[in-house]
C-alpha atoms as a PDB file:
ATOM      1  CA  UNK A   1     128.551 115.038  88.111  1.00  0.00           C
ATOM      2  CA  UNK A   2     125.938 115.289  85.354  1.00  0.00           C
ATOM      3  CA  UNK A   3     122.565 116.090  85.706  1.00  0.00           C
ATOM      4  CA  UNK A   4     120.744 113.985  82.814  1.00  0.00           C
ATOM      5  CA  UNK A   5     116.596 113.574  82.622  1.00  0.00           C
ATOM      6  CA  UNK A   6     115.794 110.969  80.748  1.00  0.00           C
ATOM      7  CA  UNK A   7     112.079 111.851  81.197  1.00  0.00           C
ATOM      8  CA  UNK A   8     110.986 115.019  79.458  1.00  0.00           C
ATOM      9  CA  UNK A   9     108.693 115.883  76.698  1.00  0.00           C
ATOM     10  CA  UNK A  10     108.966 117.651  73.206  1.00  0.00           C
ATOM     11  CA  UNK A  11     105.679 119.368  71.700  1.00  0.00           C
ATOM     12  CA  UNK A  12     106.163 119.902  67.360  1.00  0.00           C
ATOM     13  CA  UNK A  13     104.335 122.738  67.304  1.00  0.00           C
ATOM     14  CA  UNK A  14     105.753 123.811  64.144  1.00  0.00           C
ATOM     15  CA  UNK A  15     104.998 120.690  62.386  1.00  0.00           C
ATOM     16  CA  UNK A  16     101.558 120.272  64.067  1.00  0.00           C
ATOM     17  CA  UNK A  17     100.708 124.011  62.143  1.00  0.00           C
ATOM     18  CA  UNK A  18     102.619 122.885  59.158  1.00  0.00           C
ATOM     19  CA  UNK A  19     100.468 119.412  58.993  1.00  0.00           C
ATOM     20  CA  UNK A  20      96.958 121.293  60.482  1.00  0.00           C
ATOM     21  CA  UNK A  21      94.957 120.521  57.954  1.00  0.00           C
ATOM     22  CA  UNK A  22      95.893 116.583  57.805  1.00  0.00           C
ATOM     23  CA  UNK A  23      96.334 116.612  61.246  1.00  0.00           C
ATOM     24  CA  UNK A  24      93.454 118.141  62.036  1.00  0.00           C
ATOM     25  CA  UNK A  25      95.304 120.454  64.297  1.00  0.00           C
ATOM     26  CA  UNK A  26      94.424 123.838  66.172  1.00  0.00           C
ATOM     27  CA  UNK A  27      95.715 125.086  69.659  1.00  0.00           C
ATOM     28  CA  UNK A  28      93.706 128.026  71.350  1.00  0.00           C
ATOM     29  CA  UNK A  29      93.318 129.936  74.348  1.00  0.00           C
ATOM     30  CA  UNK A  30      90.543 129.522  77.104  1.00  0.00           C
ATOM     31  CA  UNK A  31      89.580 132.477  77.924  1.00  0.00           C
ATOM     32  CA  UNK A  32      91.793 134.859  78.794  1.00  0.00           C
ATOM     33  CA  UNK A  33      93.146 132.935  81.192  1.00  0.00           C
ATOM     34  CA  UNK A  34      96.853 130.634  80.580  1.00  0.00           C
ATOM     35  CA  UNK A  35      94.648 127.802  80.105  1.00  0.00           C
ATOM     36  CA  UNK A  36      94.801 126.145  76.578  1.00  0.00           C
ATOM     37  CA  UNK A  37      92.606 123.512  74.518  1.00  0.00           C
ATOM     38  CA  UNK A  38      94.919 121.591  72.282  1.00  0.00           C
ATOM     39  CA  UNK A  39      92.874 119.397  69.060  1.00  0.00           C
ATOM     40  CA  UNK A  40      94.491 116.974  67.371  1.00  0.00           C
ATOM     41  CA  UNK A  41      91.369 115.043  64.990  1.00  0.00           C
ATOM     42  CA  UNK A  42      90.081 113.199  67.860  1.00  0.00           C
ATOM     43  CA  UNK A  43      92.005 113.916  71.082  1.00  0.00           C
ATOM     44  CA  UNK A  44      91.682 117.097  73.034  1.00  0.00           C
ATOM     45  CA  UNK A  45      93.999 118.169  75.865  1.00  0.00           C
ATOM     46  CA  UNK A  46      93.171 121.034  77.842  1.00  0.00           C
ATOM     47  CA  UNK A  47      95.472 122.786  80.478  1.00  0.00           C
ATOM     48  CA  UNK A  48      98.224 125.370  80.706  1.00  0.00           C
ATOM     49  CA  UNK A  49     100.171 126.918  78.034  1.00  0.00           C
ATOM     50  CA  UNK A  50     103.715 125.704  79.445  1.00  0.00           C
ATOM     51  CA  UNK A  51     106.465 127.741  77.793  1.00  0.00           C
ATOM     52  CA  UNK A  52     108.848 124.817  77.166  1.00  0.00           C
ATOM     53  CA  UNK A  53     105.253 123.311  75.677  1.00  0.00           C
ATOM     54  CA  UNK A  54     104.377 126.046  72.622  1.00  0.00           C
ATOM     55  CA  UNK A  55     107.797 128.253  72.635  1.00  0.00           C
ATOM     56  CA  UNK A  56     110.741 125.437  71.278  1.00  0.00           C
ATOM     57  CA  UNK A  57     113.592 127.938  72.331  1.00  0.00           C
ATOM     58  CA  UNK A  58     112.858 128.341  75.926  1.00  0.00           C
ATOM     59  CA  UNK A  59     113.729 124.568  76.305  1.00  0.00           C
ATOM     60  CA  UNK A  60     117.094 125.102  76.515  1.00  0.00           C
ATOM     61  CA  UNK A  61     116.754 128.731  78.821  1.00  0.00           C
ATOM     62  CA  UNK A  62     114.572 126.400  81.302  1.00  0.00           C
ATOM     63  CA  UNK A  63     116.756 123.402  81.064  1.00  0.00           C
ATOM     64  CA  UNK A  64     119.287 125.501  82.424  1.00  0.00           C
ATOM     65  CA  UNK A  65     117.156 126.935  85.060  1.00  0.00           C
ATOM     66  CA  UNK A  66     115.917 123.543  86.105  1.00  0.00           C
ATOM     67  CA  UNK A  67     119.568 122.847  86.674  1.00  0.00           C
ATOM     68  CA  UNK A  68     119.739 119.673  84.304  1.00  0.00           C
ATOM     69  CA  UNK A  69     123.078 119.460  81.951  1.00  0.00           C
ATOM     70  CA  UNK A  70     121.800 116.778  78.955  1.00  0.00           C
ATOM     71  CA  UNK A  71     117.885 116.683  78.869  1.00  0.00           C
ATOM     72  CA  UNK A  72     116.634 113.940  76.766  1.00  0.00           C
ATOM     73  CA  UNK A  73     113.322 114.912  74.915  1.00  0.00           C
ATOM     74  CA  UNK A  74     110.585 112.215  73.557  1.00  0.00           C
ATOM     75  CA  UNK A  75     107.170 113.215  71.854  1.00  0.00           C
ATOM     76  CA  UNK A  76     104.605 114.628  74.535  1.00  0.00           C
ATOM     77  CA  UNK A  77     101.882 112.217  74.995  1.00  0.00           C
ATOM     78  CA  UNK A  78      98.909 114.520  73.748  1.00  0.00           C
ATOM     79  CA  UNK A  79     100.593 113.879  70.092  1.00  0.00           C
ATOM     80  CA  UNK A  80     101.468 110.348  69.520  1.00  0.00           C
ATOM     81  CA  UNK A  81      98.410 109.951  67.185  1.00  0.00           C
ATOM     82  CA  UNK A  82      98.130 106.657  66.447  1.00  0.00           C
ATOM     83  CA  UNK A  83      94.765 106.982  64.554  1.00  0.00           C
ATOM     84  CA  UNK A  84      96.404 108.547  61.527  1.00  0.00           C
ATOM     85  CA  UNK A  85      96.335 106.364  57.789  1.00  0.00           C
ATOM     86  CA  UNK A  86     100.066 105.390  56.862  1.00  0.00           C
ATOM     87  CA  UNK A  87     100.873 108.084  54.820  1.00  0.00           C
ATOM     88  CA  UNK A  88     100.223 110.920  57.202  1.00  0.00           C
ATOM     89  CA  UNK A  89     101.572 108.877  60.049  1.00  0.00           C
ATOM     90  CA  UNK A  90     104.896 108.294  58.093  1.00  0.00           C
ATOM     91  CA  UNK A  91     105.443 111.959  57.220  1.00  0.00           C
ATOM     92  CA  UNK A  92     104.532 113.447  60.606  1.00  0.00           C
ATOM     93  CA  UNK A  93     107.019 110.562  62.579  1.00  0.00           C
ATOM     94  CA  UNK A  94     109.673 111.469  60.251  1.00  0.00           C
ATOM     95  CA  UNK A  95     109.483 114.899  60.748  1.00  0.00           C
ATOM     96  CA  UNK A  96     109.450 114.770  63.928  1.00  0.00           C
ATOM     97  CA  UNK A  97     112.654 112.473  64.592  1.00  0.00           C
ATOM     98  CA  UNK A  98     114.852 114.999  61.890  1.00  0.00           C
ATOM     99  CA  UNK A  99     113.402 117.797  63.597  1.00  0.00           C
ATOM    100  CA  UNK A 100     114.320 116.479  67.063  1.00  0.00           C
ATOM    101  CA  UNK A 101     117.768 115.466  65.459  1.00  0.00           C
ATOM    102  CA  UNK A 102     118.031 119.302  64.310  1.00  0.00           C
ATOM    103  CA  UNK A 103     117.189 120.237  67.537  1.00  0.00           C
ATOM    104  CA  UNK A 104     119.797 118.395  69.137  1.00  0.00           C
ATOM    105  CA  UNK A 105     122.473 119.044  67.251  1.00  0.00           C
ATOM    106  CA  UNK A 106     122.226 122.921  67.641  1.00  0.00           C
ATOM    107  CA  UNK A 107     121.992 122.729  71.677  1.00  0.00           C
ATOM    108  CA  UNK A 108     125.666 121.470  71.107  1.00  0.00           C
ATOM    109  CA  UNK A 109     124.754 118.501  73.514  1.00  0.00           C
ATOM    110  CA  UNK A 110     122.455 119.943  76.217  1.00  0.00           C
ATOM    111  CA  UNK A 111     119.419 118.690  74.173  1.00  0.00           C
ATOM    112  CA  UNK A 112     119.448 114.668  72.975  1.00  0.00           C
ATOM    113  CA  UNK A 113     116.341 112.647  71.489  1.00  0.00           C
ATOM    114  CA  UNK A 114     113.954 109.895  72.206  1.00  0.00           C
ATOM    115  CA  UNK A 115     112.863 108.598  68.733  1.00  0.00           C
ATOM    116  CA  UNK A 116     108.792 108.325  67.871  1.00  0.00           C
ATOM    117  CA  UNK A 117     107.423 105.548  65.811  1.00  0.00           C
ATOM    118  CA  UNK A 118     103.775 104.859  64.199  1.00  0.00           C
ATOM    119  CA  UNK A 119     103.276 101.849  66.097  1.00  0.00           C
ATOM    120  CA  UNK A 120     100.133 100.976  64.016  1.00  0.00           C
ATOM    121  CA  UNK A 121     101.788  99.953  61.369  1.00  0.00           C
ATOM    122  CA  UNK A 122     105.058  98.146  62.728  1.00  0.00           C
ATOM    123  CA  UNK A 123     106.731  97.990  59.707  1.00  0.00           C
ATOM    124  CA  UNK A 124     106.716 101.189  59.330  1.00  0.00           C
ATOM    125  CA  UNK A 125     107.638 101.925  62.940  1.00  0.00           C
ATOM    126  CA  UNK A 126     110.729  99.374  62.155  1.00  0.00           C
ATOM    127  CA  UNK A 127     112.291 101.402  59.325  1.00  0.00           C
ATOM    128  CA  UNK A 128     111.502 104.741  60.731  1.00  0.00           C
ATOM    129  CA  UNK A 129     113.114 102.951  64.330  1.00  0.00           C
ATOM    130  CA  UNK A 130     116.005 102.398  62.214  1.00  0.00           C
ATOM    131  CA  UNK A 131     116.482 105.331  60.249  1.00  0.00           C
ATOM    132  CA  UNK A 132     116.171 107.580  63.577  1.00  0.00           C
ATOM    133  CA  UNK A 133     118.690 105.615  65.041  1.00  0.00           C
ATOM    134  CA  UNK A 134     121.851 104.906  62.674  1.00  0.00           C
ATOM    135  CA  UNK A 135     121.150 108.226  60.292  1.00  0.00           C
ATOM    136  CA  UNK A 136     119.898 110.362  62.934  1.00  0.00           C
ATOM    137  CA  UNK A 137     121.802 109.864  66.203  1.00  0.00           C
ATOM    138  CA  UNK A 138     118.817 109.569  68.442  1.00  0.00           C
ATOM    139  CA  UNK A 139     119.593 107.566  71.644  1.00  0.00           C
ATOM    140  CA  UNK A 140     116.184 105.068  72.083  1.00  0.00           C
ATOM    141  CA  UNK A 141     112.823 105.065  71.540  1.00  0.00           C
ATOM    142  CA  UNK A 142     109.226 106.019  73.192  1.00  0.00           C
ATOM    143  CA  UNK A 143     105.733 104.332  72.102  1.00  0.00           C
ATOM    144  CA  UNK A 144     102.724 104.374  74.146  1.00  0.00           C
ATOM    145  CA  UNK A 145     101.301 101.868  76.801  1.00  0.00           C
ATOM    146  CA  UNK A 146      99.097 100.489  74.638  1.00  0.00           C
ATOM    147  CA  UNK A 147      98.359 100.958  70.657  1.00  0.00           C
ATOM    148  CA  UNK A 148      94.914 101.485  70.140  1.00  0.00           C
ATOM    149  CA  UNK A 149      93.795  99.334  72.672  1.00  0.00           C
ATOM    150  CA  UNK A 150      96.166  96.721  71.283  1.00  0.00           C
ATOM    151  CA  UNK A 151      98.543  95.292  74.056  1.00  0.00           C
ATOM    152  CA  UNK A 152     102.305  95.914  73.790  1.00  0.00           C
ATOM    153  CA  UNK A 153     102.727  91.918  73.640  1.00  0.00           C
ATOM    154  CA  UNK A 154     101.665  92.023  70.320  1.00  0.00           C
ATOM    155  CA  UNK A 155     103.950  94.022  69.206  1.00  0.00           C
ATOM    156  CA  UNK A 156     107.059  91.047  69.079  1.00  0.00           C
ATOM    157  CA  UNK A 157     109.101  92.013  66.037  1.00  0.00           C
ATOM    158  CA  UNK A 158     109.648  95.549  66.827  1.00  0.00           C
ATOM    159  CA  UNK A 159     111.049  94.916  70.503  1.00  0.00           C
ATOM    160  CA  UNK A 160     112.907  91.975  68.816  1.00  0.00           C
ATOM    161  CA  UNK A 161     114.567  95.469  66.586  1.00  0.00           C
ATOM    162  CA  UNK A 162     114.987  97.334  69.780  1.00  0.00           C
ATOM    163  CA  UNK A 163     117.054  94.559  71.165  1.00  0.00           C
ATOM    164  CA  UNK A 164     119.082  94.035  68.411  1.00  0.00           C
ATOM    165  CA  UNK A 165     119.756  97.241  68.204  1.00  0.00           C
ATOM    166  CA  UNK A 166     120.806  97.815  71.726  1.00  0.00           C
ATOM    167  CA  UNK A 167     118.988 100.919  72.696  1.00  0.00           C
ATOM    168  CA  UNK A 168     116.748 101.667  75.535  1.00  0.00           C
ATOM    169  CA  UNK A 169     112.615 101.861  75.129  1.00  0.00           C
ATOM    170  CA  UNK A 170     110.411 104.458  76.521  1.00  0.00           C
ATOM    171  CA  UNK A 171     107.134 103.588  77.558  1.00  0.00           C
ATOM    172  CA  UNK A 172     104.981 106.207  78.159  1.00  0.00           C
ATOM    173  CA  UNK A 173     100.890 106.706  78.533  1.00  0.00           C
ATOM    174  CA  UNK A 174      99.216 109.120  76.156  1.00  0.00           C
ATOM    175  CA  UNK A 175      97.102 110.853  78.849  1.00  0.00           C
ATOM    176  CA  UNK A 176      93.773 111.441  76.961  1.00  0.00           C
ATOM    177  CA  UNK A 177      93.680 107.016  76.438  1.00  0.00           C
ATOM    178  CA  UNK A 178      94.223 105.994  80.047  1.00  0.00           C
ATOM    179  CA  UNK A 179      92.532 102.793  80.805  1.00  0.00           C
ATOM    180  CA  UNK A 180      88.830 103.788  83.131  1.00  0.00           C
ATOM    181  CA  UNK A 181      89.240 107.222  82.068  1.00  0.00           C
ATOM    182  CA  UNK A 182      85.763 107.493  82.051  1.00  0.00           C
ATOM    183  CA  UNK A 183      85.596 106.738  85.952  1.00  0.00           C
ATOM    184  CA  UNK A 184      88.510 108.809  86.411  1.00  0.00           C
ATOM    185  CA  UNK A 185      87.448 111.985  84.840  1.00  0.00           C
ATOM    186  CA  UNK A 186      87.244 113.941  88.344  1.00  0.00           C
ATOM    187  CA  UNK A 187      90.220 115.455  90.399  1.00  0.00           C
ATOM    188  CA  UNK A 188      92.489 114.736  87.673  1.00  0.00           C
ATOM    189  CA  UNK A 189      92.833 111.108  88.528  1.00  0.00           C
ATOM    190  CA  UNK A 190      93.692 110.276  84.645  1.00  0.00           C
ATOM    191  CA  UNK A 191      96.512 111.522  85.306  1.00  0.00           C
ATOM    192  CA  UNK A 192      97.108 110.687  88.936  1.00  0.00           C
ATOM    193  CA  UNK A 193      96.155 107.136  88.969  1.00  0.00           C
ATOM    194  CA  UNK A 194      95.487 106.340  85.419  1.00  0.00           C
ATOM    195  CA  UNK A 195      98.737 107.354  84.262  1.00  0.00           C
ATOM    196  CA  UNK A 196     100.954 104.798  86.530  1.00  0.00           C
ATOM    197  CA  UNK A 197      98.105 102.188  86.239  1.00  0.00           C
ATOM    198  CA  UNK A 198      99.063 102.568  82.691  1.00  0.00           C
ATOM    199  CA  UNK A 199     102.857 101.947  83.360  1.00  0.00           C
ATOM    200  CA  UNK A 200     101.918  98.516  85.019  1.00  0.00           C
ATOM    201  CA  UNK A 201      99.888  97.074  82.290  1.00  0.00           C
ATOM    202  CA  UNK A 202     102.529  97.738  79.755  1.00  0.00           C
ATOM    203  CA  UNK A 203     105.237  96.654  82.215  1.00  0.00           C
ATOM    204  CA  UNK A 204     103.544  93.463  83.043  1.00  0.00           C
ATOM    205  CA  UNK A 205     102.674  92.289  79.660  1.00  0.00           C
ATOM    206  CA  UNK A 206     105.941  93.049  78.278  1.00  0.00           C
ATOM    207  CA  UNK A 207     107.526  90.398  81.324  1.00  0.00           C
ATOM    208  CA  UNK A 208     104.760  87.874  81.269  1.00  0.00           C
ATOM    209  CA  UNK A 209     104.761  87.503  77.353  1.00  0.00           C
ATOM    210  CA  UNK A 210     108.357  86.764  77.337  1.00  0.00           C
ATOM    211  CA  UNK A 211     109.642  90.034  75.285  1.00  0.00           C
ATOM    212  CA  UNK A 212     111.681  90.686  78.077  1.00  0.00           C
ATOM    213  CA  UNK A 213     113.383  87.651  78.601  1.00  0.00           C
ATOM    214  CA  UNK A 214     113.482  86.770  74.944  1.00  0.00           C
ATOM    215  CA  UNK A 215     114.835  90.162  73.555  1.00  0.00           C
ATOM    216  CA  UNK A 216     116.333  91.362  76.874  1.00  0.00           C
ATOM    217  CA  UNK A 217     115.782  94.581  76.184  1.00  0.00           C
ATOM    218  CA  UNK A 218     116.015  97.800  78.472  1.00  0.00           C
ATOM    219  CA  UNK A 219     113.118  99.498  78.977  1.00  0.00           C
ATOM    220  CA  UNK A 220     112.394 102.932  80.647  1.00  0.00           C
ATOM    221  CA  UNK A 221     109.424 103.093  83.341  1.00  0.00           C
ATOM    222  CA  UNK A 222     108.451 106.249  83.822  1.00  0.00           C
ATOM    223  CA  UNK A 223     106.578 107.359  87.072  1.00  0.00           C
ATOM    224  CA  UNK A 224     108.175 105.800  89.389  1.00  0.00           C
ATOM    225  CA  UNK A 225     107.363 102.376  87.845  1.00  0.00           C
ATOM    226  CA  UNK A 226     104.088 103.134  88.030  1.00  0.00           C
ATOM    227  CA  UNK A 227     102.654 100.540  90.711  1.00  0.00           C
ATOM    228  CA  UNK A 228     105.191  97.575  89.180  1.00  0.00           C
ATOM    229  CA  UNK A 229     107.647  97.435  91.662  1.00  0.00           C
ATOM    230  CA  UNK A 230     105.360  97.991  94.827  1.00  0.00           C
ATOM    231  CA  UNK A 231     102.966  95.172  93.673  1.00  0.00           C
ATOM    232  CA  UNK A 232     105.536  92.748  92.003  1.00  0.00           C
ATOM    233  CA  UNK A 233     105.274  90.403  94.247  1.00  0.00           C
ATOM    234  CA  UNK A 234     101.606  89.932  93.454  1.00  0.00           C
ATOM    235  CA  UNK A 235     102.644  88.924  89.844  1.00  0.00           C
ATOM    236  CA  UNK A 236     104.936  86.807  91.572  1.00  0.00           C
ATOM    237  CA  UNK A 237     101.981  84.520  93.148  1.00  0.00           C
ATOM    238  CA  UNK A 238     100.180  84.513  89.784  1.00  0.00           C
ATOM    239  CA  UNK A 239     103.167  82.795  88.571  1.00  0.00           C
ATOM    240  CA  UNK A 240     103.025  80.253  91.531  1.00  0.00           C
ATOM    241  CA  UNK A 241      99.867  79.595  91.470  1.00  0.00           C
ATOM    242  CA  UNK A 242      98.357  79.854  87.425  1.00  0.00           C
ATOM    243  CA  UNK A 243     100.062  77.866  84.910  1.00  0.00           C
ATOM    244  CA  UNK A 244      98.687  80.913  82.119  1.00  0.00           C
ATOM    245  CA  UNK A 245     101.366  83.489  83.924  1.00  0.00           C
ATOM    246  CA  UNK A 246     104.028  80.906  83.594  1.00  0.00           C
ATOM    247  CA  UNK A 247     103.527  79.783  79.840  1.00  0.00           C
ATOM    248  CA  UNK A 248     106.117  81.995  78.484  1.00  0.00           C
ATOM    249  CA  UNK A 249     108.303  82.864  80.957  1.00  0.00           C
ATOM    250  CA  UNK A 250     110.800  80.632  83.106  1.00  0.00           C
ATOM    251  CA  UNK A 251     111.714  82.704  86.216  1.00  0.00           C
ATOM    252  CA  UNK A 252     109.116  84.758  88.198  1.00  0.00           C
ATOM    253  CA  UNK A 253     108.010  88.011  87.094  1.00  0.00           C
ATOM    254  CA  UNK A 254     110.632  89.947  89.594  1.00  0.00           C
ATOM    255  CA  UNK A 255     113.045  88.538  88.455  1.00  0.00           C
ATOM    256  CA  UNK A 256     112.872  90.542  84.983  1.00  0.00           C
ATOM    257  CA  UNK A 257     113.387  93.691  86.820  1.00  0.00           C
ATOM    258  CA  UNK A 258     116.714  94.544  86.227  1.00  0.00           C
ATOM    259  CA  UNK A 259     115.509  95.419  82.430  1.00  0.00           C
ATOM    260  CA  UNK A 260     113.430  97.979  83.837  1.00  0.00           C
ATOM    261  CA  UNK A 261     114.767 101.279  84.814  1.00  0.00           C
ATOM    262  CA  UNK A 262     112.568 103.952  87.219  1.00  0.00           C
ATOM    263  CA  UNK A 263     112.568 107.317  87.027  1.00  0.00           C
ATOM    264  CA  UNK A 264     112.495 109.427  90.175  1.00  0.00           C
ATOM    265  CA  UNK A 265     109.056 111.158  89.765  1.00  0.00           C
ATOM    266  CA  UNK A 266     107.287 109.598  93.320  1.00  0.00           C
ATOM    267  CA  UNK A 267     107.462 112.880  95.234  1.00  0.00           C
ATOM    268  CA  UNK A 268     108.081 111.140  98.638  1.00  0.00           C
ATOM    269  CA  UNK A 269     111.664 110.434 100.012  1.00  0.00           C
ATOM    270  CA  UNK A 270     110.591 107.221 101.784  1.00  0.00           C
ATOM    271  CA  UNK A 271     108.873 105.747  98.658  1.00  0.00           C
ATOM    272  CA  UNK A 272     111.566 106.583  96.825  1.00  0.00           C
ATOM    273  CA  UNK A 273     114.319 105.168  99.444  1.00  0.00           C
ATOM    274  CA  UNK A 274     112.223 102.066  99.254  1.00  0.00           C
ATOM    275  CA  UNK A 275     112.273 101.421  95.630  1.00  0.00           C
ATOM    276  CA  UNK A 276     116.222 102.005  95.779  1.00  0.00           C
ATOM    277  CA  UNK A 277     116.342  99.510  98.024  1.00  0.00           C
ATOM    278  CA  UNK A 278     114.003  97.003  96.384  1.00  0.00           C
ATOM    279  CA  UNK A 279     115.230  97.064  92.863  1.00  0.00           C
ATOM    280  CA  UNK A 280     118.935  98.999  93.287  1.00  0.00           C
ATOM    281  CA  UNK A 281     120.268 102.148  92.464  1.00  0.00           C
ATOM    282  CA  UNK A 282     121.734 100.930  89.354  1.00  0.00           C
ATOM    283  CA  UNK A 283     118.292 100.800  87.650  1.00  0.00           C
ATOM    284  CA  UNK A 284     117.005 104.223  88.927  1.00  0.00           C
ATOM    285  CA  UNK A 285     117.049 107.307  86.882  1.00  0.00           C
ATOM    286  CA  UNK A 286     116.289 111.128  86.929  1.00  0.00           C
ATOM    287  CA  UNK A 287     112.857 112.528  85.664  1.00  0.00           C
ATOM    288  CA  UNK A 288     111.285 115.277  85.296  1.00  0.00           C
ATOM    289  CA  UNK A 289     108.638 115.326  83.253  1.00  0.00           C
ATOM    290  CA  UNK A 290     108.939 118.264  81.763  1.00  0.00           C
ATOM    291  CA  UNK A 291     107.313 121.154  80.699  1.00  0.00           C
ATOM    292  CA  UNK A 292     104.291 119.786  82.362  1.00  0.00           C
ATOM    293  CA  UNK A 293     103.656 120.761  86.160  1.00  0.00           C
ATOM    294  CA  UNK A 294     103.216 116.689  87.285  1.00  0.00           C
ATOM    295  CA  UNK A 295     106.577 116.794  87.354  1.00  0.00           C
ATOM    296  CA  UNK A 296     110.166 118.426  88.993  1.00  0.00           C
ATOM    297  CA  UNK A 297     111.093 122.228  87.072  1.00  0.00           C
ATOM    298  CA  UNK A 298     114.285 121.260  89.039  1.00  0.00           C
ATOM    299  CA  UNK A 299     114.583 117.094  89.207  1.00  0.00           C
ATOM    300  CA  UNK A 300     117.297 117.429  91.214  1.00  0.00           C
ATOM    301  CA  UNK A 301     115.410 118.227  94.172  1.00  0.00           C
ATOM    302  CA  UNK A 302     114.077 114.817  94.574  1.00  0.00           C
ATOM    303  CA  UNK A 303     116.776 112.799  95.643  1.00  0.00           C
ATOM    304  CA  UNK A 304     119.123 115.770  97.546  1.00  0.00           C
ATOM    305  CA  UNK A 305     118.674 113.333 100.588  1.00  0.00           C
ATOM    306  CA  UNK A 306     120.235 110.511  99.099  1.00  0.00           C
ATOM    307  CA  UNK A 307     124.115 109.991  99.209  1.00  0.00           C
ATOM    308  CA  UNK A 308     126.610 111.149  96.772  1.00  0.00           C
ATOM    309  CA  UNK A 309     126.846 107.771  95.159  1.00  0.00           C
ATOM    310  CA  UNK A 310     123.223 107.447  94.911  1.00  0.00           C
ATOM    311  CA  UNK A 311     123.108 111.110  93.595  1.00  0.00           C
ATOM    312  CA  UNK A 312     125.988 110.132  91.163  1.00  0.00           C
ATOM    313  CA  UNK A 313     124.386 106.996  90.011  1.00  0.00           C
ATOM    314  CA  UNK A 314     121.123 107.999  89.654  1.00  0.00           C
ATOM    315  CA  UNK A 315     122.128 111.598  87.589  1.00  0.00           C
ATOM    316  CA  UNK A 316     125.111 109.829  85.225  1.00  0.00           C
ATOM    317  CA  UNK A 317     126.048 106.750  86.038  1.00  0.00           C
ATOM    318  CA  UNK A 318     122.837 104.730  85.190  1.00  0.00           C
ATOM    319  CA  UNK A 319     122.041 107.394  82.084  1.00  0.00           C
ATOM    320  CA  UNK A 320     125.031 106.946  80.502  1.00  0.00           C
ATOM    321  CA  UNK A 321     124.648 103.144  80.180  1.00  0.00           C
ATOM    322  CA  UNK A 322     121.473 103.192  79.155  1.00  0.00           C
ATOM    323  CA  UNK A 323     122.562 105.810  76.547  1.00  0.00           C
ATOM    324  CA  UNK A 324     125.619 104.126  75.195  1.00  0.00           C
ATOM    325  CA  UNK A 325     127.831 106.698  75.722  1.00  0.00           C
END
């Protein structure tokens, strides 16, 4: 049985200090502690300098540590950068996809690629979808929950692309643009809670505005789901009761969640028994969430408890679809 983690993230370092001065990059130390402060123009990230984070060739060392076979990496969401003009933006997404191409080509296998788009200008993030996927081999694609405050429902024509072209989307939050960060600045509850509130919005709009059920694409919910599939039955009444929720969509809201897949990351064997129950163990995949430390080093540990067809499902079985091969 394979191991694969379809939820892990990739940091371009390299290009970031190639690109500084358009970027308006710079990565330093806090003191003299392992703490870093990471600038890119207007988002900072501050927190610890993961090895798998600055150092691109202990990814492969800890991927083997973290006993995962086929890791799948997608941008880290401190460098989506979705404020950059369309020159910039172009040269820093295509860089990235051939470099993550490069990358997975010399791990022989153990390394594969989530593409990343500039999503503010969806042309663009069309051709660039494209050219990452029939030139450069990479298996799907990861945008953020939101670009620029601008709902993923109005984004139509690229998720009618991703459909056509059969691969799976990866929706993730950028973590410094959670929605109430300002309430949630304490305890680390942008992360915590503002990260899977995140997940639902984007979830929710993408099955209430009819992408789902007109493109019927696949789309990868980090997070567990974020709250989706414990309060889907909530959307559920809004579609019984308001005729706004039912304008583009002609089942209920739960019943688009067999497009959705849900990564293991809930850290709580009952939760995550109950959301194998509630929406199969067909659509549930490993995570890990890698380098970063809300996350699993070693994803297998979360579902040990489950059976071997669960285990098999969940580690292979499910990626492998998802990942055309």
């Amino acid at each position: 049985m394979l191991k694969i983690d379809l939820h892990a993230h990739y940091f371009p370092l390299k290009i970031m200090k190639d690109m500084k001065d358009d970027l308006k990059f710079s990565v330093e130390r806090i003191d003299k502690s392992n703490q870093i402060s990471i600038r890119i123009g207007n988002i900072v990230w501050n927190g610890e300098a993961y090895l798998g984070l600055l150092e691109e060739d202990k990814i492969i060392e800890e991927t083997v540590r973290g006993e995962v076979d086929i890791r799948v990496l997608s941008l880290a969401p401190i460098s989506y950068i979705y404020d950059l003009d369309e020159k910039t933006a172009m040269k820093f997404y295509t860089r990235f996809n051939d470099e993550l191409s490069k990358l997975s080509e010399k791990s022989n296998g153990k390394l594969l690629g989530f593409a990343g788009v500039p999503l503010q200008y969806p042309s663009l993030a069309v051709d660039e979808l494209k050219r990452a996927v029939k030139d450069l081999g990479l298996k799907g694609v990861e945008i953020g929950t939101h670009i620029n405050g601008r709902n993923l429902d109005e984004f139509r024509e690229f998720f009618s692309v991703i459909g056509s072209l059969g691969i799976p989307v990866f929706i993730h939050p950028q973590i410094t643009d959670v929605i109430g960060k300002d309430r949630l600045r304490r305890y680390f509850f942008t992360n915590i809670l503002g990260v899977p509130i995140e997940d639902t919005i984007a979830a929710a709009y993408l099955i209430t505005s009819g992408i789902i059920q007109d493109y019927n694409i696949k789309v990868i919910l980090p997070h567990g789901g974020g709250f989706l599939p414990y309060q889907i039955g909530r959307l559920d009444h809004g579609y019984k009761t308001r005729s706004d929720v039912r304008e583009k969509i002609s089942k209920k809201p739960s019943d688009f969640l067999s497009n959705f897949y849900f990564d293991t990351l809930l850290f709580n064997n009952e939760i995550l028994d109950f959301m194998i129950r509630f929406v199969g163990v067909d659509n549930i995949v490993l995570g890990s969430d890698y380098p970063f430390k809300m996350g699993y080093f070693r994803p297998y540990d979360a579902i040990e408890h489950l059976s071997n067809e669960e285990k098999e499902k969940i580690c292979e079985i499910n990626a492998k679809k998802l990942l055309l091969f």
